[in-house]
N, C-alpha and C. Protein backbone atom coordinates (compact mmCIF):
# COMPACT_ATOMS: atom_id res chain seq x y z
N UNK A 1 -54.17 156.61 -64.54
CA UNK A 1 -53.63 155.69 -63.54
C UNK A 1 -54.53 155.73 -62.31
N UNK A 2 -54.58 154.82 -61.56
CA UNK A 2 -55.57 154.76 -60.42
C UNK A 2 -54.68 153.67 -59.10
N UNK A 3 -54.86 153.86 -58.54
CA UNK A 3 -53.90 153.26 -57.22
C UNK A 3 -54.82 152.69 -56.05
N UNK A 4 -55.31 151.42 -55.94
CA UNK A 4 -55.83 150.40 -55.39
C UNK A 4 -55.52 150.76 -53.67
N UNK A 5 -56.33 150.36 -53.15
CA UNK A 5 -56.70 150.68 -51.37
C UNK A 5 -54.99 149.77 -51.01
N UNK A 6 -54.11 150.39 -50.30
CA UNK A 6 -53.34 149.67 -49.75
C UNK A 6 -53.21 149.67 -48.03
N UNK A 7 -52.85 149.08 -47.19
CA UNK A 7 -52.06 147.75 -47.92
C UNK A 7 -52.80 146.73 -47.68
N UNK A 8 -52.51 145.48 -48.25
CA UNK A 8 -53.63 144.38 -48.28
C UNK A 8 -52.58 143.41 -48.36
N UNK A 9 -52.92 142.01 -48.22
CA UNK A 9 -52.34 141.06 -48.28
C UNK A 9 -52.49 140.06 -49.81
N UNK A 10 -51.49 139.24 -49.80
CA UNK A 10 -52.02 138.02 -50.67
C UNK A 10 -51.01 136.87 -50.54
N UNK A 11 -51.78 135.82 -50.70
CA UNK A 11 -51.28 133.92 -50.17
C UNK A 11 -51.18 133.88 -51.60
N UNK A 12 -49.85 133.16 -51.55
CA UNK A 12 -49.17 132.83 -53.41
C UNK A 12 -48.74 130.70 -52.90
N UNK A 13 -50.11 130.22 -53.35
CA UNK A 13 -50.06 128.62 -53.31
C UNK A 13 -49.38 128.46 -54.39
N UNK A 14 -48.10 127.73 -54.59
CA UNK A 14 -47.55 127.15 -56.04
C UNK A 14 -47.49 125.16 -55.60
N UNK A 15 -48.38 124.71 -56.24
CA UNK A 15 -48.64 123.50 -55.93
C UNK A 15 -48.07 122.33 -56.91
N UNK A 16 -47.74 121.10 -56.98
CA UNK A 16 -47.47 119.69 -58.44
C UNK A 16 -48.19 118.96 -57.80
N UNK A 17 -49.16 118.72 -59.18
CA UNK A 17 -50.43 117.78 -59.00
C UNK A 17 -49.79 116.27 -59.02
N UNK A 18 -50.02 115.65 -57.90
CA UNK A 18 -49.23 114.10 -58.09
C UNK A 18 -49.83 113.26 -59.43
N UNK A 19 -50.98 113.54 -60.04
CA UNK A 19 -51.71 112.62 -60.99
C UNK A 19 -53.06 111.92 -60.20
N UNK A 20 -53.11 111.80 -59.36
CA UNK A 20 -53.74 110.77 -58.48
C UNK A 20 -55.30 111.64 -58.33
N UNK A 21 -56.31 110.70 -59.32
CA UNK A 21 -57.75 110.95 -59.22
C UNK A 21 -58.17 112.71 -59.33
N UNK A 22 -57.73 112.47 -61.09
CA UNK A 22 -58.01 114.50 -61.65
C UNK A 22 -59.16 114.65 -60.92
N UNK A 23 -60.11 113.80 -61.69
CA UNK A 23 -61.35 113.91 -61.18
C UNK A 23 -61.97 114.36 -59.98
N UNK A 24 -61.24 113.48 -58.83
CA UNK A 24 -61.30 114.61 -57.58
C UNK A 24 -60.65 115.60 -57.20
N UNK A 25 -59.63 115.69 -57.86
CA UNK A 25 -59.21 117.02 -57.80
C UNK A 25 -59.60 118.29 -58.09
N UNK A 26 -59.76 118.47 -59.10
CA UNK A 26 -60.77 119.54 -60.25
C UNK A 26 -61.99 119.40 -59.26
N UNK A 27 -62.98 118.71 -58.63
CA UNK A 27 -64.06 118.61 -57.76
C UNK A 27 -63.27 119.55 -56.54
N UNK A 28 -62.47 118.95 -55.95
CA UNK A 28 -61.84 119.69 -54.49
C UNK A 28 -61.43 121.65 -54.72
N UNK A 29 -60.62 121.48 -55.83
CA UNK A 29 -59.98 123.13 -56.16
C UNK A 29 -61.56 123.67 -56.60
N UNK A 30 -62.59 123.37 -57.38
CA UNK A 30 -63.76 123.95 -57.27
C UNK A 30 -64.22 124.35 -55.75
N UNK A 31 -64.74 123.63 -55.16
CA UNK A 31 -65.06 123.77 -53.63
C UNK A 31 -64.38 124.29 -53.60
N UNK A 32 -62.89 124.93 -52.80
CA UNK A 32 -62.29 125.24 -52.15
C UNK A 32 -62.30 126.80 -52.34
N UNK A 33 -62.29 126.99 -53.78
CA UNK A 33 -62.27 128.22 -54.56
C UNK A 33 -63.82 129.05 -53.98
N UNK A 34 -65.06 127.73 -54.02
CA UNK A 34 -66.26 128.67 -53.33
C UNK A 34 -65.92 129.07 -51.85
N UNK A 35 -65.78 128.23 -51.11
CA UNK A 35 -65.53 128.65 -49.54
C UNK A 35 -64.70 129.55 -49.95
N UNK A 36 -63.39 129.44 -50.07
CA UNK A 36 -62.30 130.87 -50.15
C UNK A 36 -62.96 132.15 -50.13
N UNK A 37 -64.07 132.11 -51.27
CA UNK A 37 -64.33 133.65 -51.68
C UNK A 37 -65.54 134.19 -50.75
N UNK A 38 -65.97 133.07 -49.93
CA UNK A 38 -67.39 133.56 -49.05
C UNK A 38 -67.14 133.85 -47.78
N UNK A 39 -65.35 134.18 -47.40
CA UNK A 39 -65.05 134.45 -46.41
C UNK A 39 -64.43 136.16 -46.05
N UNK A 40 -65.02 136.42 -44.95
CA UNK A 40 -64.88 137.66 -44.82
C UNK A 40 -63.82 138.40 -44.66
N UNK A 41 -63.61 139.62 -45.94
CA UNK A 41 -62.52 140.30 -46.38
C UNK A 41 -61.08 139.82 -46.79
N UNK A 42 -62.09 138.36 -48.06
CA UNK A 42 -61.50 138.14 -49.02
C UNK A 42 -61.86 139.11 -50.26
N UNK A 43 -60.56 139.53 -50.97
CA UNK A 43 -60.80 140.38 -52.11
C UNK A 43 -61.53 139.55 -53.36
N UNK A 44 -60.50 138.58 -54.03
CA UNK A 44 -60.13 137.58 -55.36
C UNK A 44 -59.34 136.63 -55.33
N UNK A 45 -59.01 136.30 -56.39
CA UNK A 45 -58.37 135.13 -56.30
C UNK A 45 -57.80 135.09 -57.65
N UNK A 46 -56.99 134.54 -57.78
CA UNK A 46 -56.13 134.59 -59.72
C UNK A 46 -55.44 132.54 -59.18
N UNK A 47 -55.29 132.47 -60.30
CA UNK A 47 -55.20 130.44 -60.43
C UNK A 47 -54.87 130.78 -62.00
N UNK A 48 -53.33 130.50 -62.30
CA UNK A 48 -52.71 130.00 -63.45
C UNK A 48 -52.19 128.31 -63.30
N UNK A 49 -52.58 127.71 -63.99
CA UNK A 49 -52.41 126.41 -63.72
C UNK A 49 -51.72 125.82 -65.36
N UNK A 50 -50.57 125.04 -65.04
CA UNK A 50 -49.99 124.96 -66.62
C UNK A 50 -49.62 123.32 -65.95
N UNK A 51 -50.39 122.25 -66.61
CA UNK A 51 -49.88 120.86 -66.89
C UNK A 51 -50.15 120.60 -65.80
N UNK A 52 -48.96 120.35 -65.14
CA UNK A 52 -48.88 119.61 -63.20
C UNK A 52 -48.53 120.68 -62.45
N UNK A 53 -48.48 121.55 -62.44
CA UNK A 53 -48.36 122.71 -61.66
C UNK A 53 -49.43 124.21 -61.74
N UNK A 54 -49.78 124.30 -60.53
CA UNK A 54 -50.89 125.00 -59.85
C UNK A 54 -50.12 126.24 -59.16
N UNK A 55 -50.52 127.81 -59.70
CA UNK A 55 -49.99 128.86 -58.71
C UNK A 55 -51.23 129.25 -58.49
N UNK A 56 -52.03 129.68 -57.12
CA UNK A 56 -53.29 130.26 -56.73
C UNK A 56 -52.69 131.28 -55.63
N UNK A 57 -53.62 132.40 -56.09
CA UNK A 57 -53.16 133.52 -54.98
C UNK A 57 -54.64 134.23 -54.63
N UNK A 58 -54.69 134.65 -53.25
CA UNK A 58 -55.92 135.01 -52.97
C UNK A 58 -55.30 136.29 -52.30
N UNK A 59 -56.14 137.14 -52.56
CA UNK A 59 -56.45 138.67 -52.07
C UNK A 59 -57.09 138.87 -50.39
N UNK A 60 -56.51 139.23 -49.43
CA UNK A 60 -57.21 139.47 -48.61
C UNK A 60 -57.00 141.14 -48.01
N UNK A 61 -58.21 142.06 -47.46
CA UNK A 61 -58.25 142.89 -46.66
C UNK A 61 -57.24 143.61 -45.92
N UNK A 62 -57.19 142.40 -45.25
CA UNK A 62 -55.94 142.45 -43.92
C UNK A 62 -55.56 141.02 -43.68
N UNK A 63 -54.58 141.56 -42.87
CA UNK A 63 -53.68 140.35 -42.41
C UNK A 63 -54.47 139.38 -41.19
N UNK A 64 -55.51 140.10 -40.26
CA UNK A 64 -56.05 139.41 -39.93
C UNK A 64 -57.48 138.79 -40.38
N UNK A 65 -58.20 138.84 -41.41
CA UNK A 65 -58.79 137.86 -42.70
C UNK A 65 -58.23 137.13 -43.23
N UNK A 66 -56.93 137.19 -43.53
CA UNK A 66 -56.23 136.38 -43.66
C UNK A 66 -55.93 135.12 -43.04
N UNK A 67 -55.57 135.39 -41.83
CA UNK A 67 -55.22 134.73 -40.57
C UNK A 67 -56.83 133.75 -40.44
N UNK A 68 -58.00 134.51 -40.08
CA UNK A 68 -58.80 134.21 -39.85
C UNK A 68 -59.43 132.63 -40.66
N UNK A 69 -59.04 133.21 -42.13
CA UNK A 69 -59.57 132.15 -42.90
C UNK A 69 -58.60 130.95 -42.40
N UNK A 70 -57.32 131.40 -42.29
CA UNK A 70 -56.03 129.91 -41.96
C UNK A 70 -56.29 128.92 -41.06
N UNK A 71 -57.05 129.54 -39.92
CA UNK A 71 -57.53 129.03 -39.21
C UNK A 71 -59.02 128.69 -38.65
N UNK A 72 -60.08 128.81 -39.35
CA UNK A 72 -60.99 128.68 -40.08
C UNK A 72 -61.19 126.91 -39.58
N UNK A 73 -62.39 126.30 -39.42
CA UNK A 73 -63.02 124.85 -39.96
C UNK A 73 -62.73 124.53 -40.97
N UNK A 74 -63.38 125.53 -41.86
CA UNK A 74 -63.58 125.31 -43.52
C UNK A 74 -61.77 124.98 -43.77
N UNK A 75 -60.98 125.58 -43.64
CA UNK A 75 -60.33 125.74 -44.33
C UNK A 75 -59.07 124.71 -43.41
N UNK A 76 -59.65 124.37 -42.54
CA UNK A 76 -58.85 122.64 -41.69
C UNK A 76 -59.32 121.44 -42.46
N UNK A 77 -60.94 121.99 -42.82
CA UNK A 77 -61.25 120.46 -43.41
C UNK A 77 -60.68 120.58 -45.16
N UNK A 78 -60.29 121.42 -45.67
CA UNK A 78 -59.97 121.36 -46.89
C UNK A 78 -58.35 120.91 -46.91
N UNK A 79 -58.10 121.78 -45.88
CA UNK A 79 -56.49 121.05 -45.84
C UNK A 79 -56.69 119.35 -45.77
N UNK A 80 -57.83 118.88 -44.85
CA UNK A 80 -57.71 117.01 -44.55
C UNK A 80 -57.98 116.95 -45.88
N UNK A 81 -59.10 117.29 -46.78
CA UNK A 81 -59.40 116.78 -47.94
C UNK A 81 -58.29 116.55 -48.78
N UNK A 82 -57.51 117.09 -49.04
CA UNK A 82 -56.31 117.49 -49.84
C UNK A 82 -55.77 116.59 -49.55
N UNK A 83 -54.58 116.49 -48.16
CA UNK A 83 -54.17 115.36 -47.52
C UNK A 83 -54.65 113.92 -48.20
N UNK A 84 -55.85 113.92 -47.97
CA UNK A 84 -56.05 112.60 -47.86
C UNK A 84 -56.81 111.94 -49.61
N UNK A 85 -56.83 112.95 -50.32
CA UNK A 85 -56.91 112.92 -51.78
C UNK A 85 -55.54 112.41 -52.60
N UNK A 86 -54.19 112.95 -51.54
CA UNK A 86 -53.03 112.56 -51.87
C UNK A 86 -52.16 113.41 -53.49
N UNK A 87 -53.16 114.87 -53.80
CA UNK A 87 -52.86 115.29 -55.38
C UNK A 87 -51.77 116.39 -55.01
N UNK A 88 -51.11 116.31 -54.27
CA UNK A 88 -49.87 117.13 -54.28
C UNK A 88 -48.37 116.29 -54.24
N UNK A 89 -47.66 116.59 -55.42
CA UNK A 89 -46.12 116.01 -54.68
C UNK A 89 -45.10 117.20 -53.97
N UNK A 90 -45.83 118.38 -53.87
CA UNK A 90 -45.32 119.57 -53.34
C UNK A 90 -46.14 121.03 -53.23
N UNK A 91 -46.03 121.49 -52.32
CA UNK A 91 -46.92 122.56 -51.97
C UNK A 91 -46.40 123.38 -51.07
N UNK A 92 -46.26 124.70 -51.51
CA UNK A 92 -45.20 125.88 -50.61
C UNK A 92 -46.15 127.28 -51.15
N UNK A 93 -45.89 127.64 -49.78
CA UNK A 93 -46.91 128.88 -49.04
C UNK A 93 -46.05 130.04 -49.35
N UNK A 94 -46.46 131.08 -49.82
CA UNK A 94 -45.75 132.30 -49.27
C UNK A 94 -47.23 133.48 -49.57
N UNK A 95 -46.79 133.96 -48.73
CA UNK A 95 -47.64 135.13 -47.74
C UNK A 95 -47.02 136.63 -48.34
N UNK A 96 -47.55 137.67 -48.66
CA UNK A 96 -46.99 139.19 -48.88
C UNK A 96 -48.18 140.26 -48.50
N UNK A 97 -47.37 141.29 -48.35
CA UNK A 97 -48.42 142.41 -48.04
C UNK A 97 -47.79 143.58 -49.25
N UNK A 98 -49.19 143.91 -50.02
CA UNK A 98 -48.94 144.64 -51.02
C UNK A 98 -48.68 146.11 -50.17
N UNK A 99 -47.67 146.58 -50.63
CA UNK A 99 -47.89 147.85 -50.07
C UNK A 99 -48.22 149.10 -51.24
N UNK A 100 -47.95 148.79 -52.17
CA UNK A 100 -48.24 149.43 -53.39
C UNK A 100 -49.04 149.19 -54.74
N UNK A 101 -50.02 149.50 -55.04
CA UNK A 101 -50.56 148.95 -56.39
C UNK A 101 -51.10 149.83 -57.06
N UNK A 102 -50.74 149.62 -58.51
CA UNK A 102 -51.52 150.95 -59.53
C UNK A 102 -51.60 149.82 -60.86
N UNK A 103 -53.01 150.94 -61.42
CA UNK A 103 -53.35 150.20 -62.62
C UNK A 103 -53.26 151.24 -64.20
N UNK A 104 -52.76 151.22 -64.81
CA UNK A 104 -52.47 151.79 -65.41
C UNK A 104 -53.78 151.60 -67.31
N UNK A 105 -54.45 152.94 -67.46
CA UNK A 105 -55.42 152.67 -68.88
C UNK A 105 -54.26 151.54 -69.91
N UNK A 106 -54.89 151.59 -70.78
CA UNK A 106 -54.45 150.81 -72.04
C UNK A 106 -53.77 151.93 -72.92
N UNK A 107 -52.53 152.03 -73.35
CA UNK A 107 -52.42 153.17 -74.45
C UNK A 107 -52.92 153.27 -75.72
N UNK A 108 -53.21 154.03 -75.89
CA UNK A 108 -53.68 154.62 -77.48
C UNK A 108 -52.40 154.52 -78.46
N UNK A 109 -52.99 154.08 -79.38
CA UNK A 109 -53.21 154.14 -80.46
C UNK A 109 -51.21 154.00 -80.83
């Protein structure tokens, strides 16, 4: 077992794709995914995406990397992009601070 640096944060995006221009969409969540990760004391990122619905969660440091990125250029102009792409019919934020994490080997046999 091994137990991960705590505590750290993570943003849990659960998004419904309206339909409206995949094409730019899949283009926008690419981008967004590069900026995300080139910002300082971002960990990762995990994105399960099933049909019309999008959950993305990003790893950060601290709460203020966190913060930092929220308020960020990059991450004002991705919010307009989005906006004005029109591919959400719903999109809700929630925010946590891990206070605990362990990873546990694979069992044998």
């Amino acid at each position: 077992m091994s137990q991960n640096q705590t505590p750290y944060f993570v943003t849990i995006v659960t998004t419904e794709f309206s339909g409206k221009d995949p094409v730019g969409y899949d283009q926008y969540r690419a981008e967004l995914s590069a900026v995300v990760s080139s910002q300082p004391g971002f960990m990762r990122s995990e994105t399960v995406h099933n049909g019309e619905q999008t959950v993305s969660l990003t790893y950060w440091e601290s709460e203020a990397a966190m913060q930092t990125w929220a308020s960020s250029p990059a991450h004002q102009e991705t919010k307009k992009k989005s906006h004005a792409g029109g591919w959400y019919k719903s999109l809700r934020l929630e925010i946590a601070q891990v206070t605990t994490a362990m990873e546990f080997p694979p069992r044998k046999g």
